[in-house]
N, C-alpha and C. Protein backbone atom coordinates (compact mmCIF):
# COMPACT_ATOMS: atom_id res chain seq x y z
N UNK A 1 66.63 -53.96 52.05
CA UNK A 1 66.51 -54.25 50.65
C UNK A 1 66.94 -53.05 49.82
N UNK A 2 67.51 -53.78 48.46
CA UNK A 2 67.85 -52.13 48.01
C UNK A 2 66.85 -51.30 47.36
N UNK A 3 67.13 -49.99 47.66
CA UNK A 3 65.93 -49.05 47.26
C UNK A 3 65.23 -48.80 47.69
N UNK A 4 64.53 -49.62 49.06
CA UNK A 4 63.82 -49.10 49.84
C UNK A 4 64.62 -48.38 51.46
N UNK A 5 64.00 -47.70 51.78
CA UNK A 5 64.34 -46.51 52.46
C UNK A 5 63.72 -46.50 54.12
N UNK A 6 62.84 -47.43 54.23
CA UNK A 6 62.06 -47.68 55.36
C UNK A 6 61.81 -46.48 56.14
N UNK A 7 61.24 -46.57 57.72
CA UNK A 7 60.40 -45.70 58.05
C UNK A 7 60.87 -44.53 58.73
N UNK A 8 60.83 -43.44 59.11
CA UNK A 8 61.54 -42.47 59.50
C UNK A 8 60.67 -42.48 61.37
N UNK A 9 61.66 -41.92 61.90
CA UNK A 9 61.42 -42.07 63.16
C UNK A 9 60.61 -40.74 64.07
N UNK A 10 60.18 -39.65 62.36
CA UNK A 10 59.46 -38.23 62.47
C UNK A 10 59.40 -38.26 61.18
N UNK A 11 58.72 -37.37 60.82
CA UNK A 11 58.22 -36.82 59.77
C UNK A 11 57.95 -37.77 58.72
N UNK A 12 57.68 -37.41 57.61
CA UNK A 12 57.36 -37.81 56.43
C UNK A 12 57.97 -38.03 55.05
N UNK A 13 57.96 -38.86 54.48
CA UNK A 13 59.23 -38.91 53.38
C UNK A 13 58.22 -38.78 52.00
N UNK A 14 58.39 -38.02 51.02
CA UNK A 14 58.35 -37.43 49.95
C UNK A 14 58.49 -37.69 48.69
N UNK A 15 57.80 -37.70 47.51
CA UNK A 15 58.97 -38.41 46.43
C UNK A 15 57.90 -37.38 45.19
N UNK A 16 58.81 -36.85 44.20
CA UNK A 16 58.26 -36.15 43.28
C UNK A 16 58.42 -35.15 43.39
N UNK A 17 59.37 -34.61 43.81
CA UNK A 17 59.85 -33.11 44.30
C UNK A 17 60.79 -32.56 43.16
N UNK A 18 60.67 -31.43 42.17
CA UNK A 18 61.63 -31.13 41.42
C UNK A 18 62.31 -29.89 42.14
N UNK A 19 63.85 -29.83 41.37
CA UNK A 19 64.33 -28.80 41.32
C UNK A 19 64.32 -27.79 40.60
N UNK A 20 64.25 -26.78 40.36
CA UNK A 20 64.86 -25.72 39.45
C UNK A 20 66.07 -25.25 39.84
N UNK A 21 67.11 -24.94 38.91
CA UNK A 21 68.11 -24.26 39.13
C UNK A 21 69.08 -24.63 39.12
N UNK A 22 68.92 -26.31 39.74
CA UNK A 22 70.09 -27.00 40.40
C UNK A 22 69.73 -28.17 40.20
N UNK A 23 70.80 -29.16 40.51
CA UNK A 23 70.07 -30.36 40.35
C UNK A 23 70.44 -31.29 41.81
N UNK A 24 70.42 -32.30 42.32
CA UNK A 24 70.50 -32.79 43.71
C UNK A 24 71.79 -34.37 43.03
N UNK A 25 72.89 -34.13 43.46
CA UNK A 25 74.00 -35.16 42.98
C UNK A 25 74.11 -35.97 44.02
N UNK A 26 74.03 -37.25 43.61
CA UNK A 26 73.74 -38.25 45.14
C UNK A 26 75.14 -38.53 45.44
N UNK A 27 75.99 -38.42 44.80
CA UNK A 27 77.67 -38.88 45.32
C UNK A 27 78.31 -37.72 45.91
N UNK A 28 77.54 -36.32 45.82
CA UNK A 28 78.45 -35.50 46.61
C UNK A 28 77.91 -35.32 48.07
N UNK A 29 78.95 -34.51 48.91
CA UNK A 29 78.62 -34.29 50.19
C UNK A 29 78.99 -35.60 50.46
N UNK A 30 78.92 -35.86 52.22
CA UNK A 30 79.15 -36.63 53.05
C UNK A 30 77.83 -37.30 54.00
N UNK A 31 78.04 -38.85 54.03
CA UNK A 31 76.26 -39.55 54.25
C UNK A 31 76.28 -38.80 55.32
N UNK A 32 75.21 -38.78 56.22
CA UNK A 32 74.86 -38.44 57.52
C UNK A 32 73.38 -38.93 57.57
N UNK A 33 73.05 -38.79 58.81
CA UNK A 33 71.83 -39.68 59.09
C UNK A 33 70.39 -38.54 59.81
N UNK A 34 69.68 -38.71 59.49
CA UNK A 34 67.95 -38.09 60.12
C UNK A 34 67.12 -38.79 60.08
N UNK A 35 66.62 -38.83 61.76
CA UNK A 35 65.61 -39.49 61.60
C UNK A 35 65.56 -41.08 61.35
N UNK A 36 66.51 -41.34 62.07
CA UNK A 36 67.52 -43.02 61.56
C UNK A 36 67.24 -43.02 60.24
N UNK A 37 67.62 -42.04 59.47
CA UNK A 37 67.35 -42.49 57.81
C UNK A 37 69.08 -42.00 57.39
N UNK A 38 69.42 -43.33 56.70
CA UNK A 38 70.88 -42.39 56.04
C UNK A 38 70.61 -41.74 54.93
N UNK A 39 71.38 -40.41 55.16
CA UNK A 39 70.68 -39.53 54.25
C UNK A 39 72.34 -39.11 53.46
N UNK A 40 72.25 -38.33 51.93
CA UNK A 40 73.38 -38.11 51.59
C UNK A 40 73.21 -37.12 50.17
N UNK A 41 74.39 -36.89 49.75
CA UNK A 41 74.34 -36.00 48.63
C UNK A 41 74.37 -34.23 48.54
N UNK A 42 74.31 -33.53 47.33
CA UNK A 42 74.06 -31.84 47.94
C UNK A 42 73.53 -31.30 46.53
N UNK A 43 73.35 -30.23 46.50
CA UNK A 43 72.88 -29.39 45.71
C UNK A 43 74.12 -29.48 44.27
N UNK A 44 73.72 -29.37 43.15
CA UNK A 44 75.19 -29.41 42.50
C UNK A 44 74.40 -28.21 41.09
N UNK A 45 75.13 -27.43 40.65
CA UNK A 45 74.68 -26.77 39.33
C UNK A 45 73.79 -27.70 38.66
N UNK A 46 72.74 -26.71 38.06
CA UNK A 46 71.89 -27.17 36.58
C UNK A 46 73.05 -27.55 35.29
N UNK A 47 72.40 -28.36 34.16
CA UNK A 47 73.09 -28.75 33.51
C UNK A 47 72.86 -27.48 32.29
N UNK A 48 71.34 -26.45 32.70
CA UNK A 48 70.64 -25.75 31.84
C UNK A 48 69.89 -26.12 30.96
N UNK A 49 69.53 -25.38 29.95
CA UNK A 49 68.59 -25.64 29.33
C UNK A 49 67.66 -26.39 29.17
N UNK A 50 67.15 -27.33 28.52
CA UNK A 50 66.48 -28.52 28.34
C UNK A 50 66.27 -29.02 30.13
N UNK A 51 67.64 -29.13 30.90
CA UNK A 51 67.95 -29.67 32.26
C UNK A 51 67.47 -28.93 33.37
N UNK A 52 66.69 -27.39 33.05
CA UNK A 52 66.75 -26.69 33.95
C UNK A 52 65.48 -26.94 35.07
N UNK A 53 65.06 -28.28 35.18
CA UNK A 53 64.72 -29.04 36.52
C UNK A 53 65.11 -30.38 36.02
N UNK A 54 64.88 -30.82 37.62
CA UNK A 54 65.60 -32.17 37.92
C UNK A 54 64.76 -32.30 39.14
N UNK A 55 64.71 -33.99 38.82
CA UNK A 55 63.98 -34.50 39.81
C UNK A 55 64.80 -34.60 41.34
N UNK A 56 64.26 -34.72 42.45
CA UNK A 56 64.66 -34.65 43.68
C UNK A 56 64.75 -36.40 44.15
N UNK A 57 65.24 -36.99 45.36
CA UNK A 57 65.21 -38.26 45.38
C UNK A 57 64.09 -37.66 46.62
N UNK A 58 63.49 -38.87 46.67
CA UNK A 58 62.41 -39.01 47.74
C UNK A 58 63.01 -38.38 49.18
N UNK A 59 62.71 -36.98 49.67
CA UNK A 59 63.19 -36.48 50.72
C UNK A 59 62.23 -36.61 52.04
N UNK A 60 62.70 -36.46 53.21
CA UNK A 60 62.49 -36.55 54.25
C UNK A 60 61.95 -34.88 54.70
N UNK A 61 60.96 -34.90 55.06
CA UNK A 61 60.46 -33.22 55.59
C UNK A 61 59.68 -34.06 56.76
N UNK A 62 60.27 -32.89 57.73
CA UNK A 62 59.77 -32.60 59.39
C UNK A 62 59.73 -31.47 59.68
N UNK A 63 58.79 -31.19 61.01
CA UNK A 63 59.28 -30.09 61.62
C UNK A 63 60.05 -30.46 62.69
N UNK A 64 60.73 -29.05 62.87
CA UNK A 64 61.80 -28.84 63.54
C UNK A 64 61.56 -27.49 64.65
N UNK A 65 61.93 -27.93 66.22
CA UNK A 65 61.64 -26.61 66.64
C UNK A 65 63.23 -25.33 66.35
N UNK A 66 62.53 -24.42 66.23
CA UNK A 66 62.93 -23.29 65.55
C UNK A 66 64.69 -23.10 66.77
N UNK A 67 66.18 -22.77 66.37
CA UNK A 67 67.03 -22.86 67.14
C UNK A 67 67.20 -21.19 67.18
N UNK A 68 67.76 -20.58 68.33
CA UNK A 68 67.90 -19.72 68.32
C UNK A 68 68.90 -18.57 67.40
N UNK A 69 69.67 -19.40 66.79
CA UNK A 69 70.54 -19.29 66.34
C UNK A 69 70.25 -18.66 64.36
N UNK A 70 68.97 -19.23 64.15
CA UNK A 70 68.63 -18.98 63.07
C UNK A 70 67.91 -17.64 62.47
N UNK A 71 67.73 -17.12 61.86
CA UNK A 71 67.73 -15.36 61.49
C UNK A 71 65.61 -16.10 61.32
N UNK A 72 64.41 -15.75 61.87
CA UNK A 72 63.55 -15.62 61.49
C UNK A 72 62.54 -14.47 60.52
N UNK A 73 62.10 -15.33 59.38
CA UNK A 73 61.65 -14.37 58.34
C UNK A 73 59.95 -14.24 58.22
N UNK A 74 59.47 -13.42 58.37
CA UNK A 74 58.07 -13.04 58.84
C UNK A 74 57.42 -13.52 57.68
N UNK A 75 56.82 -14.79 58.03
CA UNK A 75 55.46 -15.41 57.03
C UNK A 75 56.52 -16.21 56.06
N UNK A 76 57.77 -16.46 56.52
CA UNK A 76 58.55 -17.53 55.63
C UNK A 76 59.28 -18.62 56.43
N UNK A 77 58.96 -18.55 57.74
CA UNK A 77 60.49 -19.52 57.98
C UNK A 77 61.78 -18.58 58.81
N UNK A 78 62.68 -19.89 59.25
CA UNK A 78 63.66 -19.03 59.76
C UNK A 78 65.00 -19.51 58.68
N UNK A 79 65.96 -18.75 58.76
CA UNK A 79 67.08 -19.13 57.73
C UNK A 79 68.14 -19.72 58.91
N UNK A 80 68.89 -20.87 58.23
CA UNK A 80 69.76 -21.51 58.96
C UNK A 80 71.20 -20.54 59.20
N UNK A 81 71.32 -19.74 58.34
CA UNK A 81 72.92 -19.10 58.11
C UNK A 81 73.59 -20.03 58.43
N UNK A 82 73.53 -21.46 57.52
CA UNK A 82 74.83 -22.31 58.17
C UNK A 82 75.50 -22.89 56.31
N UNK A 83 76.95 -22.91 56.70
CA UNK A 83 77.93 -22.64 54.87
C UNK A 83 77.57 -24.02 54.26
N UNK A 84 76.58 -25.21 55.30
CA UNK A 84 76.65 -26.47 54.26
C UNK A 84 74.88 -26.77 53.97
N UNK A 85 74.03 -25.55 54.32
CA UNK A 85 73.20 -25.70 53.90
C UNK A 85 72.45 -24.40 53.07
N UNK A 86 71.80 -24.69 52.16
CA UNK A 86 71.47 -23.80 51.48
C UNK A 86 70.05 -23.70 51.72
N UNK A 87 69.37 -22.53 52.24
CA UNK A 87 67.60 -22.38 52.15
C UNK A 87 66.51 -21.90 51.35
N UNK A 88 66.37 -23.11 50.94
CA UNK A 88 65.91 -23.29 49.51
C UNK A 88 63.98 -22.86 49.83
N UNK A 89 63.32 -21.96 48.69
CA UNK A 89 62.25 -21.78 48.78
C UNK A 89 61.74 -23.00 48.43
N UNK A 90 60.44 -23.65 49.16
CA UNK A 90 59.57 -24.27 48.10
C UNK A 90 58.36 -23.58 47.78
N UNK A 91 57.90 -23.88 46.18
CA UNK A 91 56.97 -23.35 45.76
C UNK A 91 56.00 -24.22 45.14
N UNK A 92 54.91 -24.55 45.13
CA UNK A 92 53.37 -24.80 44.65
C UNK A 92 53.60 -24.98 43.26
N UNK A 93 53.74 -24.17 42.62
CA UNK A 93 54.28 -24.20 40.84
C UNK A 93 55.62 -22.67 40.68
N UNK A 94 55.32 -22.90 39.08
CA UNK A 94 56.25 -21.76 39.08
C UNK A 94 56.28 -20.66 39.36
N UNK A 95 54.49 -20.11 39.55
CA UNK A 95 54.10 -18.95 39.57
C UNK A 95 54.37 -18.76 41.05
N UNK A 96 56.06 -18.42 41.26
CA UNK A 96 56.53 -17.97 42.87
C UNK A 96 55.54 -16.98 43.35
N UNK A 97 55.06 -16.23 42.67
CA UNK A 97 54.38 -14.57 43.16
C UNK A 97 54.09 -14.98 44.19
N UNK A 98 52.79 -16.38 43.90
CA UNK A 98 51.57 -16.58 44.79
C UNK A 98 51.34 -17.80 45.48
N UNK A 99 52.68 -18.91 45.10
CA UNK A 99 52.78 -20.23 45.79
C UNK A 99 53.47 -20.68 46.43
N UNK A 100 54.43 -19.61 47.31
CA UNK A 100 55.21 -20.09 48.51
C UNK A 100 54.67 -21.02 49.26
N UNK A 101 55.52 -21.92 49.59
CA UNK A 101 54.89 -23.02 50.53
C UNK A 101 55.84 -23.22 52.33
N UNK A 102 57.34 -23.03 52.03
CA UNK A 102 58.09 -23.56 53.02
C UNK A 102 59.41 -22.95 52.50
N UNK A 103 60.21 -22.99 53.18
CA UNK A 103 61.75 -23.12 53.13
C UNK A 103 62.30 -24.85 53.54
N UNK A 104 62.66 -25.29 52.49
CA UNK A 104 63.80 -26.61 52.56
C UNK A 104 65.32 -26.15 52.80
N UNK A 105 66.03 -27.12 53.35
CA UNK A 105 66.87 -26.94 54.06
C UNK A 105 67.69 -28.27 53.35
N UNK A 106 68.79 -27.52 52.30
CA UNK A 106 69.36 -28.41 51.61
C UNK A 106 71.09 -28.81 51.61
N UNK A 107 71.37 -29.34 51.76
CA UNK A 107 72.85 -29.81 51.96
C UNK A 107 73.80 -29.33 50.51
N UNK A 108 74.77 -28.35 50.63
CA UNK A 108 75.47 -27.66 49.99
C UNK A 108 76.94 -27.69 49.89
N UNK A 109 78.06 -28.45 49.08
CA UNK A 109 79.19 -28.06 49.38
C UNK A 109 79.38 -26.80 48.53
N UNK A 110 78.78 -25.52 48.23
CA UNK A 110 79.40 -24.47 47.66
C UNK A 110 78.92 -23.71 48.44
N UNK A 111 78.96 -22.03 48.60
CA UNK A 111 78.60 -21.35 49.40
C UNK A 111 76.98 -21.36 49.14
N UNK A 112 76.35 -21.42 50.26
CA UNK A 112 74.58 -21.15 50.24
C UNK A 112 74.38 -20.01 49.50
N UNK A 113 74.76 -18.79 49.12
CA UNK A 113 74.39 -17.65 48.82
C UNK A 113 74.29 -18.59 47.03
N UNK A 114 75.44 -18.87 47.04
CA UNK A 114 75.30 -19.22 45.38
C UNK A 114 73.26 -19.81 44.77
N UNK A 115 73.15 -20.67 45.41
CA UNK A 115 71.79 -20.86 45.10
C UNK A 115 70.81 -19.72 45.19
N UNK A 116 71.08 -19.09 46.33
CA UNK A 116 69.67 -17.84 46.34
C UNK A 116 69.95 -17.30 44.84
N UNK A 117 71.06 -16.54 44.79
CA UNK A 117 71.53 -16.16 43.58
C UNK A 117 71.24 -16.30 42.08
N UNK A 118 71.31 -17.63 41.64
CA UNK A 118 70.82 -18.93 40.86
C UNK A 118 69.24 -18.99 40.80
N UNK A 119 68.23 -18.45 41.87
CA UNK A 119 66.94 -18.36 41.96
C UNK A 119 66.48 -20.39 42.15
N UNK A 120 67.19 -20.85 42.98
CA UNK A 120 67.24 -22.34 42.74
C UNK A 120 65.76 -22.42 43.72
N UNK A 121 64.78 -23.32 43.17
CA UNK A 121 64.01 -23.61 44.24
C UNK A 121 63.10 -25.26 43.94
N UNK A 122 62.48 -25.36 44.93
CA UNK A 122 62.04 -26.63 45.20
C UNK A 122 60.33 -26.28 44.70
N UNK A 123 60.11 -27.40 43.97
CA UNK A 123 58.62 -27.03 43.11
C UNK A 123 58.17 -28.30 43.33
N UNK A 124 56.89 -28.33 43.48
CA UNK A 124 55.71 -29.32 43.91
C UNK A 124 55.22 -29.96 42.12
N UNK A 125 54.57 -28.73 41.25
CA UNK A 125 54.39 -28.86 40.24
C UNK A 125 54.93 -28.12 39.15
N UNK A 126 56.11 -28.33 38.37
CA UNK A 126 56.65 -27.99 37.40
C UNK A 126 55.92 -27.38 35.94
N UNK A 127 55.04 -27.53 36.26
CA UNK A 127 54.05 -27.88 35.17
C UNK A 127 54.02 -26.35 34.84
């Protein structure tokens, strides 16, 4: 049916997730699938001001065992170093100081560094 998204075959699917920084463009990038879920879209610039969050579409979060390949960051996560994903902080609210929560792992056609850069991150409560 359209719009619904049915059940994931791990983890948990999400909805109410904003961005800062950036906004999430569902026509870019190339579909691919997780979790038998087709999944699609990437990170695309803020529009700014007024725009400077944007809602997320209902995402899929799992864990994942950790690949060797990935740089691990003490009390954060490991970083993918890979050019089509960008590793995005999530945070609790805005107040980053004290509400780290996770690293998301977001689909990017520009270089990943551009977002760290940008301070782009994934927020629970905007508020």
């Amino acid at each position: 049916e359209d719009g619904e998204l049915g059940r994931p075959t791990e983890g948990v699917l999400i909805h109410g997730l904003v961005l800062e920084g950036a906004r999430w463009d569902e026509d870019a990038g190339v579909e691919y699938e997780v979790a038998d879920l087709e999944c699609g879209g990437a990170l695309s610039p803020s529009q700014g001001g007024e725009n400077a969050f944007a809602p997320l579409p209902t995402v899929l979060v799992r864990a994942v065992p950790p690949s060797p390949e990935w740089q691990c960051l003490a009390h954060a996560g490991f970083l993918r170093n890979s050019p089509d994903i960008a590793d995005t902080p999530i945070f609790a609210t805005r107040d980053r100081a004290s509400s780290f929560i996770a690293l998301a792992t977001l689909r990017t056609e520009d270089e990943s560094s551009r977002w760290a850069l940008s301070g782009t991150a994934v927020l629970l409560d905007p508020a």
